[in-house]
N, C-alpha and C. Protein backbone atom coordinates (compact mmCIF):
# COMPACT_ATOMS: atom_id res chain seq x y z
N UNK A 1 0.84 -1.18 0.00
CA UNK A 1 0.00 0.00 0.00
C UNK A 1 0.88 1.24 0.00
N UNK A 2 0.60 1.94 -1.09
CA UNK A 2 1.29 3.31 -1.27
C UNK A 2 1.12 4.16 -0.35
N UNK A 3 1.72 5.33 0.38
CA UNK A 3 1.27 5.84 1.01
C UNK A 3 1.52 7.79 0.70
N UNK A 4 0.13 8.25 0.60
CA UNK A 4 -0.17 9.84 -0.01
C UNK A 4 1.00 10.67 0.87
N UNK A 5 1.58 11.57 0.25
CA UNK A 5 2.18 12.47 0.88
C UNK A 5 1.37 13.70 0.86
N UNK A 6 1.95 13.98 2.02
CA UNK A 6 1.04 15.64 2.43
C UNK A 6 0.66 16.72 1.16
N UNK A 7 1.76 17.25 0.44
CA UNK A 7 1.16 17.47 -1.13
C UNK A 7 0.05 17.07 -1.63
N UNK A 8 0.27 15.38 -1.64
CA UNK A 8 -0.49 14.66 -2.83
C UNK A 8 -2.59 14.93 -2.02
N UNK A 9 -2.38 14.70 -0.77
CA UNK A 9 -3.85 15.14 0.11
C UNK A 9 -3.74 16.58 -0.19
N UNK A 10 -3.25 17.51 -0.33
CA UNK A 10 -4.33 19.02 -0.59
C UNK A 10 -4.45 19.37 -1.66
N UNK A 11 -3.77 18.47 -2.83
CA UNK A 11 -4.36 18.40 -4.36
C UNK A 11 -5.53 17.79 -4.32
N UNK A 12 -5.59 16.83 -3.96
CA UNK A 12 -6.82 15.74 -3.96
C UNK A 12 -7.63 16.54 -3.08
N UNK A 13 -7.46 16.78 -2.17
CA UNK A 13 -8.85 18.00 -1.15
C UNK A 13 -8.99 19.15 -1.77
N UNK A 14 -7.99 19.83 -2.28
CA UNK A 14 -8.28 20.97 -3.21
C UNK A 14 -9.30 21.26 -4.41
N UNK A 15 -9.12 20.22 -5.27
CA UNK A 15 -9.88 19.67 -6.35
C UNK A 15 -11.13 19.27 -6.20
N UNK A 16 -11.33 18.70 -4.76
CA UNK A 16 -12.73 18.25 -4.64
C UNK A 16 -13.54 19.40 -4.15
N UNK A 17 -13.00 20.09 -3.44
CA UNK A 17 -13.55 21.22 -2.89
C UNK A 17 -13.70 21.97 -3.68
N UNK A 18 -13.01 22.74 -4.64
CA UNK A 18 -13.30 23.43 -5.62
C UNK A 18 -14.75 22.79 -6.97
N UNK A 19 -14.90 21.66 -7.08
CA UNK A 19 -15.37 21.41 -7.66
C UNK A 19 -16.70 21.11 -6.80
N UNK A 20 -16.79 20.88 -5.74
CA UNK A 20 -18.14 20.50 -5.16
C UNK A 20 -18.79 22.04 -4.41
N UNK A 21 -18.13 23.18 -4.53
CA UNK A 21 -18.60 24.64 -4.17
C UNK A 21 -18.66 25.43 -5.47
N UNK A 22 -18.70 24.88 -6.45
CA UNK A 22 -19.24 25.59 -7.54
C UNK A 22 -21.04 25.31 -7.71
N UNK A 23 -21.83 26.55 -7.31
CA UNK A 23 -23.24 26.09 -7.78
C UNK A 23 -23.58 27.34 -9.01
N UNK A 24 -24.65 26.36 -9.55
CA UNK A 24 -25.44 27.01 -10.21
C UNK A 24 -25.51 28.61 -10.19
N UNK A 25 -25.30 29.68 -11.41
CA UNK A 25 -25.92 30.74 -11.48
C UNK A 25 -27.32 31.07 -11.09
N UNK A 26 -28.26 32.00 -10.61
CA UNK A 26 -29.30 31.66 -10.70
C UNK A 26 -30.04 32.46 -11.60
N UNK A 27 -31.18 32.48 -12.05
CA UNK A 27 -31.40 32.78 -13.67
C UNK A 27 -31.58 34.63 -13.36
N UNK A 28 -31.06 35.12 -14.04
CA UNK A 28 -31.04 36.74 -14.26
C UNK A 28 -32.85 37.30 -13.96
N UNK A 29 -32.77 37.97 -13.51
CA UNK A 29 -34.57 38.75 -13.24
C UNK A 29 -35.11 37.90 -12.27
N UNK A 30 -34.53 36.95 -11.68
CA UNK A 30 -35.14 36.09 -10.81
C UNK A 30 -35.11 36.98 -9.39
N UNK A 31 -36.65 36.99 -8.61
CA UNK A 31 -36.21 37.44 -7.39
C UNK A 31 -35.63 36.34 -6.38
N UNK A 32 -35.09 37.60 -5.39
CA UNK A 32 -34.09 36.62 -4.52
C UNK A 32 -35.24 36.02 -3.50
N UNK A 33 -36.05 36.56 -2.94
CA UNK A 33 -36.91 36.10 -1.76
C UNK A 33 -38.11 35.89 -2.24
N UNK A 34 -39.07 36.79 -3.20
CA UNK A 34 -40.18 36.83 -3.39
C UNK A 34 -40.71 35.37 -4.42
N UNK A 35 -41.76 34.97 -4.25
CA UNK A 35 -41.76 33.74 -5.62
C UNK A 35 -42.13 34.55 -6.87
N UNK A 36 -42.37 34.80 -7.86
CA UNK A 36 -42.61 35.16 -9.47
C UNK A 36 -44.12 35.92 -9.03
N UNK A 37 -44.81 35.04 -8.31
CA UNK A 37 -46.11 35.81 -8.54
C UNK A 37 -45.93 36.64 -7.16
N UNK A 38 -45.52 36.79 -6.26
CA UNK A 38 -45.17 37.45 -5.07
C UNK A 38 -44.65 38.89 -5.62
N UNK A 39 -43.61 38.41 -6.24
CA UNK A 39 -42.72 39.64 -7.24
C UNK A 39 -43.52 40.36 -8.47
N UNK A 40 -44.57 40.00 -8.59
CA UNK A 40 -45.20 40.51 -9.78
C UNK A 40 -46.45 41.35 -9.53
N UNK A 41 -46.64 41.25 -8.01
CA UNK A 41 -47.80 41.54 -7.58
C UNK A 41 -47.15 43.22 -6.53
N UNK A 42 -45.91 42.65 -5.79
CA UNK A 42 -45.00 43.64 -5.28
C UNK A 42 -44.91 44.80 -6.17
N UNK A 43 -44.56 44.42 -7.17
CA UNK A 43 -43.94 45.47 -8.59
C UNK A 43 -45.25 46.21 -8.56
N UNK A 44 -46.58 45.66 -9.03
CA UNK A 44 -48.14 46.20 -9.23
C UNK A 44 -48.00 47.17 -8.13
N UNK A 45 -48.31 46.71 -6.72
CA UNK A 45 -48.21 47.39 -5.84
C UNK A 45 -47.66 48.82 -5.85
N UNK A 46 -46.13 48.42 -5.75
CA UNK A 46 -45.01 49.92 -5.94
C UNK A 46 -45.65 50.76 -6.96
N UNK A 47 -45.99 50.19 -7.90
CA UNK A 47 -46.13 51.28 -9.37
C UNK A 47 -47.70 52.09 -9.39
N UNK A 48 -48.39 51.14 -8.43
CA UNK A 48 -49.65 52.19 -7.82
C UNK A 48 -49.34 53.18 -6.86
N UNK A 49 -48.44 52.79 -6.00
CA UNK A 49 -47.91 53.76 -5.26
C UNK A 49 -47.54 54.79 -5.56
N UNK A 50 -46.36 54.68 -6.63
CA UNK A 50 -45.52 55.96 -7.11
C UNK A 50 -45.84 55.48 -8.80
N UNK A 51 -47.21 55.82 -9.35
CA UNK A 51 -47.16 55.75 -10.64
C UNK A 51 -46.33 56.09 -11.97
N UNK A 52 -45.72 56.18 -13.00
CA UNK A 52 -45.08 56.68 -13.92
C UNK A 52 -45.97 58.20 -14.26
N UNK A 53 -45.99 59.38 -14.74
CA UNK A 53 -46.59 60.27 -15.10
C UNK A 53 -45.56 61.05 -16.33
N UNK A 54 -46.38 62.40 -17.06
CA UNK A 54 -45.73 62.96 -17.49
C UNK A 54 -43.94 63.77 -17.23
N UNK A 55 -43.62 63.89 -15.72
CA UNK A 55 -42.38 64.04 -15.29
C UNK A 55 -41.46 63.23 -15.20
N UNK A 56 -42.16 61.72 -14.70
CA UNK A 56 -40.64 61.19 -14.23
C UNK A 56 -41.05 59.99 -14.44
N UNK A 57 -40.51 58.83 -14.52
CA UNK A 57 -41.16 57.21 -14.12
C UNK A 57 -41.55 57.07 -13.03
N UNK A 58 -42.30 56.05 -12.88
CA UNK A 58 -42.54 55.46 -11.50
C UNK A 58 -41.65 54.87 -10.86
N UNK A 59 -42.48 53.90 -9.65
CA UNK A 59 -41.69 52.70 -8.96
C UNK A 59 -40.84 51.73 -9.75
N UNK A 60 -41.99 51.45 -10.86
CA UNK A 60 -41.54 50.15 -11.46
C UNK A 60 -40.09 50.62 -12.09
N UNK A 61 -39.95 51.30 -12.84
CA UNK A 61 -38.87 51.78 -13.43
C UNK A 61 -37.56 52.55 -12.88
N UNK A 62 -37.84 52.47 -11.07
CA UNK A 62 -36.88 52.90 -10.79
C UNK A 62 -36.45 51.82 -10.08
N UNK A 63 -36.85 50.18 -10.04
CA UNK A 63 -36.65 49.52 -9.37
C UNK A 63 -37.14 49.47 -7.99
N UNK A 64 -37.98 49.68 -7.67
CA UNK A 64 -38.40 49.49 -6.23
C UNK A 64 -38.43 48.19 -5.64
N UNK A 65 -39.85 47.65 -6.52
CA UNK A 65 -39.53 45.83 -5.89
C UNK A 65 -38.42 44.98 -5.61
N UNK A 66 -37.41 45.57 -6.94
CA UNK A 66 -36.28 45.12 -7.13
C UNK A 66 -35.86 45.21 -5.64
N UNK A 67 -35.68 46.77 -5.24
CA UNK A 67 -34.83 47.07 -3.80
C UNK A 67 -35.26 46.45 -2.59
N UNK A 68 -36.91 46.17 -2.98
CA UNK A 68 -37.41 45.25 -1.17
C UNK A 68 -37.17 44.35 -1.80
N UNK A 69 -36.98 42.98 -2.80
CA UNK A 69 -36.70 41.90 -2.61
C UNK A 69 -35.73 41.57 -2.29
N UNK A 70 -34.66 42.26 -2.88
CA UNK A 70 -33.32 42.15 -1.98
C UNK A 70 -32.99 42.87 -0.60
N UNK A 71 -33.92 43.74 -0.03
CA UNK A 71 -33.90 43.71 1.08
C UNK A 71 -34.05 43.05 2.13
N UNK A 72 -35.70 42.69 1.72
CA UNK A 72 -35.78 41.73 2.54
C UNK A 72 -35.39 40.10 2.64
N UNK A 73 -34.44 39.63 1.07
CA UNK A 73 -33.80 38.51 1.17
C UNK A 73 -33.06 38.49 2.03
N UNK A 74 -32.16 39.96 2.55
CA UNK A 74 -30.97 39.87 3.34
C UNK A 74 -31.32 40.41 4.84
N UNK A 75 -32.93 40.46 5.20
CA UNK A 75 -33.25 40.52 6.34
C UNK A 75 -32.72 39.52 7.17
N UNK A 76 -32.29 40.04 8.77
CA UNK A 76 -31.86 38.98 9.65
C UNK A 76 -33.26 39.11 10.51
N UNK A 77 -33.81 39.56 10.85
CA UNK A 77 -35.22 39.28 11.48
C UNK A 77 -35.94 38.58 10.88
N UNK A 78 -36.52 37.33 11.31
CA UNK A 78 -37.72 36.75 10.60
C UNK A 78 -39.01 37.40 9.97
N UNK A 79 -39.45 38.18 11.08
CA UNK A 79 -40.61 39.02 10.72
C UNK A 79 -40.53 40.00 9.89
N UNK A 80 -39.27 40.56 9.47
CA UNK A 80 -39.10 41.49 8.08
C UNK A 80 -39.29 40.75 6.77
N UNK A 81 -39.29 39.20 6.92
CA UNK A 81 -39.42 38.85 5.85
C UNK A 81 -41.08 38.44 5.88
N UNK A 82 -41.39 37.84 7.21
CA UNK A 82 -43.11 36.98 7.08
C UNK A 82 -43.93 38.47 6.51
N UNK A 83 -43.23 39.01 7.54
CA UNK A 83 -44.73 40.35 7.04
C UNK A 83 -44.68 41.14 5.95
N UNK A 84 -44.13 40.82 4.75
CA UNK A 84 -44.17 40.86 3.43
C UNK A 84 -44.93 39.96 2.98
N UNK A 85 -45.04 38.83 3.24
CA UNK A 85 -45.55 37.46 2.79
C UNK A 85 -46.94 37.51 3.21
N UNK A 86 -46.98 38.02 4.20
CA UNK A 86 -48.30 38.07 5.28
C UNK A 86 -49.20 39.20 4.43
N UNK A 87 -48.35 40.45 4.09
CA UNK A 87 -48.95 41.74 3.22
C UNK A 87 -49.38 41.00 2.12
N UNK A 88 -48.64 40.72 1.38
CA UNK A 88 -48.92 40.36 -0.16
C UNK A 88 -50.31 39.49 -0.16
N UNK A 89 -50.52 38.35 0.85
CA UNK A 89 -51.53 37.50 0.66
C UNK A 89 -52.67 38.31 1.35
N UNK A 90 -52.52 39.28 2.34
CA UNK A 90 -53.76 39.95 2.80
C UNK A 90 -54.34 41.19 1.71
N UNK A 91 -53.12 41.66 0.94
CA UNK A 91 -54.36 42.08 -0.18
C UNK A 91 -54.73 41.04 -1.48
N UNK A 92 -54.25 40.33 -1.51
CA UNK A 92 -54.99 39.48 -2.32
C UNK A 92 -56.28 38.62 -1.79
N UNK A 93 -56.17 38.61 -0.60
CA UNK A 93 -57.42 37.70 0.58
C UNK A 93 -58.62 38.95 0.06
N UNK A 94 -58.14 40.04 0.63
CA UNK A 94 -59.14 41.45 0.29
C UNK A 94 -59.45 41.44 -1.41
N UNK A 95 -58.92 41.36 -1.91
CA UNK A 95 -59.01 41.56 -2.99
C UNK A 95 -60.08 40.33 -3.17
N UNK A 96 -59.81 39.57 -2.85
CA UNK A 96 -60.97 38.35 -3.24
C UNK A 96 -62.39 38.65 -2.88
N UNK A 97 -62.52 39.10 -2.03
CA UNK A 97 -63.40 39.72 -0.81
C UNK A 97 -64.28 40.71 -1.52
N UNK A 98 -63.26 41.98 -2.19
CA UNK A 98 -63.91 43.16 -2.63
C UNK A 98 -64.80 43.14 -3.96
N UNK A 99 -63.42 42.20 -5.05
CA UNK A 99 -63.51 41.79 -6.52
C UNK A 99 -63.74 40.94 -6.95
N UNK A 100 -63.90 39.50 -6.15
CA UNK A 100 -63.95 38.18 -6.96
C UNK A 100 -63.31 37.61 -7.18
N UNK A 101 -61.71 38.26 -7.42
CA UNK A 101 -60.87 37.42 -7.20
C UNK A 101 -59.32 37.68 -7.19
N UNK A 102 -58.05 37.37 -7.37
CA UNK A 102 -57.29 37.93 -6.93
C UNK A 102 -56.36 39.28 -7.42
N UNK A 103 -55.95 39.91 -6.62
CA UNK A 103 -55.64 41.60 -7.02
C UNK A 103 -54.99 41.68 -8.59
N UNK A 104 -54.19 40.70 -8.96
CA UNK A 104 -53.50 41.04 -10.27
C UNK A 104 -54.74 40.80 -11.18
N UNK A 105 -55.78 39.96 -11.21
CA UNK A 105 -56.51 39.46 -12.02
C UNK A 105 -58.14 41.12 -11.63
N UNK A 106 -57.65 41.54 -10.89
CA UNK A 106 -58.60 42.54 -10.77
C UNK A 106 -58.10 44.12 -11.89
N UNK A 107 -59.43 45.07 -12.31
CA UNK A 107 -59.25 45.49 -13.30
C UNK A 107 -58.36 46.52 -12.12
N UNK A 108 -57.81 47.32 -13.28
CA UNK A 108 -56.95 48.52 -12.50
C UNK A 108 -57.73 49.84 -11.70
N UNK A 109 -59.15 49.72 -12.23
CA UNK A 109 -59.83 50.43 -11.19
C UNK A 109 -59.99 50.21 -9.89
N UNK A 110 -60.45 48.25 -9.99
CA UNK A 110 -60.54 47.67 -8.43
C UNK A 110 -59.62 47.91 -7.96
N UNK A 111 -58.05 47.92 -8.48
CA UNK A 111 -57.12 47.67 -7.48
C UNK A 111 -57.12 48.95 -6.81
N UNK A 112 -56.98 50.06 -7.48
CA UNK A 112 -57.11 51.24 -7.27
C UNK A 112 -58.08 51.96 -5.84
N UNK A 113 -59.36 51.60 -6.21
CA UNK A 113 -59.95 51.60 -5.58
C UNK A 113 -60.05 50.65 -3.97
N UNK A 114 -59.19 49.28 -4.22
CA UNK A 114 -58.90 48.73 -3.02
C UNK A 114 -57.80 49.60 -2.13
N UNK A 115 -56.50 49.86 -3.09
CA UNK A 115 -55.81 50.68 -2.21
C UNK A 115 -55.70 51.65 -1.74
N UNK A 116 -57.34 53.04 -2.09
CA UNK A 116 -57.77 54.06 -1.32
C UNK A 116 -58.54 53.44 -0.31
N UNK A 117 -59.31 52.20 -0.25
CA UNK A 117 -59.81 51.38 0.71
C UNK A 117 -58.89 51.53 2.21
N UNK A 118 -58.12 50.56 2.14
CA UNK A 118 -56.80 50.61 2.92
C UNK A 118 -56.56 51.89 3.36
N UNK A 119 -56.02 52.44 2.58
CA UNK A 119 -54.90 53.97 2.27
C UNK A 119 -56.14 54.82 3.36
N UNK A 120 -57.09 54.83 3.37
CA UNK A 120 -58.48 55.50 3.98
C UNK A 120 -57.82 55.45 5.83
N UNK A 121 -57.73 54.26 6.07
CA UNK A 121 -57.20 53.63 7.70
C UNK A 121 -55.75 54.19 7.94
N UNK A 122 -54.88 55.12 7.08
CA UNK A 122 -53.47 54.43 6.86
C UNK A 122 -53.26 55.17 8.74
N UNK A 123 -53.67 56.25 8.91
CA UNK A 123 -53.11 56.75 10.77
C UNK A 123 -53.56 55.81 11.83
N UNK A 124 -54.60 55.01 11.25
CA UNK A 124 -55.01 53.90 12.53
C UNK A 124 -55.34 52.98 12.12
N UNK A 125 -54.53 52.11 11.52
CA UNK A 125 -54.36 50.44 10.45
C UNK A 125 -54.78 49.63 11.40
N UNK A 126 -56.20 48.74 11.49
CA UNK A 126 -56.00 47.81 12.23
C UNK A 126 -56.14 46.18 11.70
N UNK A 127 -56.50 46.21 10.48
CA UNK A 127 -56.38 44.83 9.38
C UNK A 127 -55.23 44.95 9.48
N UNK A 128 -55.20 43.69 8.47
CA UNK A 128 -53.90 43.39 8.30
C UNK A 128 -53.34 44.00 6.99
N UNK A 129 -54.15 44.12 5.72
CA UNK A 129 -53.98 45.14 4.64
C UNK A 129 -53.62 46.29 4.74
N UNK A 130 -54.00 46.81 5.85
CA UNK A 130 -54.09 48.31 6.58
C UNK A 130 -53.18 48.65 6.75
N UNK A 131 -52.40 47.22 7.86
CA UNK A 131 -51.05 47.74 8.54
C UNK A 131 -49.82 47.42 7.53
N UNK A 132 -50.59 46.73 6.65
CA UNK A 132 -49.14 46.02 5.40
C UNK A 132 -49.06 47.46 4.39
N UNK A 133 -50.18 48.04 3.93
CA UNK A 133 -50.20 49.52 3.07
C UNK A 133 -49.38 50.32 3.85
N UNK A 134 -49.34 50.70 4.82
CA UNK A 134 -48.69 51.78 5.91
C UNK A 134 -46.98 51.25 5.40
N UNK A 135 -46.57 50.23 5.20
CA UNK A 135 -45.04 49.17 5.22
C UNK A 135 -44.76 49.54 3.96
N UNK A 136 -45.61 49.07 2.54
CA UNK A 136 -45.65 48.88 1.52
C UNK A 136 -45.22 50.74 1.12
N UNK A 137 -45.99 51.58 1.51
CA UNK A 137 -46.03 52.96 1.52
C UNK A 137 -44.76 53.48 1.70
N UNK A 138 -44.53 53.56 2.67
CA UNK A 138 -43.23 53.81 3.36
C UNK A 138 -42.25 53.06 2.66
N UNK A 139 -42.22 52.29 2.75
CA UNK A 139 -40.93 51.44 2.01
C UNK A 139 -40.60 51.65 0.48
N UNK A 140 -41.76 51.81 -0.46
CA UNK A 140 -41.80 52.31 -1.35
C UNK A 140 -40.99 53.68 -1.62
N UNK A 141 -41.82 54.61 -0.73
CA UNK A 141 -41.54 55.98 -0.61
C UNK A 141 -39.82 56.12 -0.53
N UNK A 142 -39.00 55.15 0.53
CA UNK A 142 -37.55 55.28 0.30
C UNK A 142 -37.05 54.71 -0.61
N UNK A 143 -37.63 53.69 -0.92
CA UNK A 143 -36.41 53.29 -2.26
C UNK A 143 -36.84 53.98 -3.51
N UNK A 144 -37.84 54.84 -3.58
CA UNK A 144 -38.11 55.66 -4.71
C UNK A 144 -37.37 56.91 -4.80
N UNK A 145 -37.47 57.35 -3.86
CA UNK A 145 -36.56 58.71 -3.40
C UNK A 145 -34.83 58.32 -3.23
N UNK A 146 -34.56 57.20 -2.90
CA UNK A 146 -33.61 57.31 -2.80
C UNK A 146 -32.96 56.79 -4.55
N UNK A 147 -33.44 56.48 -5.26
CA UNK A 147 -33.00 56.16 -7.00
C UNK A 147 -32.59 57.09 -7.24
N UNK A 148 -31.95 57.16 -8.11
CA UNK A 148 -31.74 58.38 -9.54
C UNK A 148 -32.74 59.01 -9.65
N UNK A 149 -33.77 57.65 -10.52
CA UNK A 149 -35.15 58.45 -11.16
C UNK A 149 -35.45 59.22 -10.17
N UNK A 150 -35.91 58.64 -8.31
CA UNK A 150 -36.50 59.48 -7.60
C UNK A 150 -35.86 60.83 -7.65
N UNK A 151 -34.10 60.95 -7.46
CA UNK A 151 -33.84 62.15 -6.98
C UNK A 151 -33.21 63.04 -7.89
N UNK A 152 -33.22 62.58 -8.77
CA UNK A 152 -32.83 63.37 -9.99
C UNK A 152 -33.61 63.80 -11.57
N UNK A 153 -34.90 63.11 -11.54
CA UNK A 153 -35.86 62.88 -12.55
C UNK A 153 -37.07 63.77 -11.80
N UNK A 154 -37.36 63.14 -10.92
CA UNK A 154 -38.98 63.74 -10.17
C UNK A 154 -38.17 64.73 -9.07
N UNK A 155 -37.33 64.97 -8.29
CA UNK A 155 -36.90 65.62 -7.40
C UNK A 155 -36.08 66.80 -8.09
N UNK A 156 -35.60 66.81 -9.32
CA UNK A 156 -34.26 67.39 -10.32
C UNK A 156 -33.67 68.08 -9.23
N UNK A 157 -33.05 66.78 -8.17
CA UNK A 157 -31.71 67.81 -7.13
C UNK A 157 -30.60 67.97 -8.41
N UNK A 158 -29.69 68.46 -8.55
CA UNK A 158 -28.72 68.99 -9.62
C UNK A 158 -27.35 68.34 -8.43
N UNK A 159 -27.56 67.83 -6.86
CA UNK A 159 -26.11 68.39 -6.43
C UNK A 159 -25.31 69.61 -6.10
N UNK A 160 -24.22 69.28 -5.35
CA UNK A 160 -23.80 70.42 -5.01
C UNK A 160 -23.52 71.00 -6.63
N UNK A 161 -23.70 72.33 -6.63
CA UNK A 161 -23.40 73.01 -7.97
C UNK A 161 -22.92 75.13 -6.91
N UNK A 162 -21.77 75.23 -7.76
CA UNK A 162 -21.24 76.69 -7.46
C UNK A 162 -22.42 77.86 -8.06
N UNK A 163 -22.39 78.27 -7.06
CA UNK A 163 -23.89 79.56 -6.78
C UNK A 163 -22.48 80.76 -7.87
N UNK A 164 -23.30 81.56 -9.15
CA UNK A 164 -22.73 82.29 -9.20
C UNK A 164 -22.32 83.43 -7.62
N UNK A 165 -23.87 83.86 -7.34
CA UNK A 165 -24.36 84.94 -6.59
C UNK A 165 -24.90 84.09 -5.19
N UNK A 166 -24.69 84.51 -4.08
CA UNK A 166 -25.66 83.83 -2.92
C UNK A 166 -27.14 84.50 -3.24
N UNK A 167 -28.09 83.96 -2.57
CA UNK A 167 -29.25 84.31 -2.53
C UNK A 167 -29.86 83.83 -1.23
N UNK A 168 -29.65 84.73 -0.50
CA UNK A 168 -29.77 84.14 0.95
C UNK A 168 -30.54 84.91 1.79
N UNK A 169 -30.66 84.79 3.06
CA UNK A 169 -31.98 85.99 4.00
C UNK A 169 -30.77 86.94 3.96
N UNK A 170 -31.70 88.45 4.21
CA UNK A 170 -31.58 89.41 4.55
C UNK A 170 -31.99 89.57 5.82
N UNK A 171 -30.60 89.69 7.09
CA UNK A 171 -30.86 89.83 8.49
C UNK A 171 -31.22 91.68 8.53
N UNK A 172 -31.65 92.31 8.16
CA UNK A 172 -31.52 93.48 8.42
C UNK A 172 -33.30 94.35 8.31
């Protein structure tokens, strides 16, 4: 019986290891946490929120969903992630409730009209739609503002830029 020299074991452990920690890419546009219809319904959501208009794009186009799915993939609290999960299915529960059936499959008036429903409670949320719109809102609201599009399209901050002239109060 031959016997491995120390070399010959961290080629042979090297090789295996390298080859058994290679995984899969995972497919491009895929969300990280949300499932496809979770993520598709999120996106709906955001883009009612902060619609596209004549000034600037919306949510959808500035990535919003994009920014909570990877947020909350890399949540360390459990409950930052359930109560996304918990939101998403309580307006679709409502939505069943209001429309017949579920929010994506509802016309864009219902949805509309569901989320002034909600949006109506938003200072004293006590559903669960209620208190998920108040989350959805807010959360929206920063990753919109904080984009490009938000702060440079709909906000046109310019940045620091050199004032020919000050234009400032007059203490006098």
């Amino acid at each position: 019986m031959e016997r491995l020299n120390r070399r010959d074991v961290i080629k042979i452990f090297g090789a295996t290891a390298f080859t058994t920690l290679q995984l899969p890419a995972a497919e491009p546009g895929t969300p990280l946490y949300f499932t496809k219809d979770e993520f598709l319904l999120l996106d709906t959501l955001t883009e009612l929120v902060i619609p596209a208009d004549d000034h600037s794009p919306g949510a959808h186009e500035a990535g919003v969903a994009v920014y909570i799915d990877k947020t909350v993939a890399e949540a360390f609290v459990p409950e930052d992630k359930t109560s996304w999960r918990k939101g998403l299915a309580a307006i679709n529960d409502l939505s069943q409730k209001m429309n017949g059936g579920p929010f994506l499959k509802s016309s864009k008036a219902q949805q509309v009209e569901l989320l002034k429903t909600i949006a109506a409670a938003e200072h004293a949320p006590k559903t669960e739609p209620e208190k998920f719109f108040t989350q959805l809102k807010e959360t929206t609201a920063f990753a919109y503002y904080s984009s490009s599009i938000g702060i440079h399209q709909e906000m046109e901050y310019k940045g620091n830029v050199i004032l020919d002239k000050f234009v400032g109060y007059d203490a006098t």
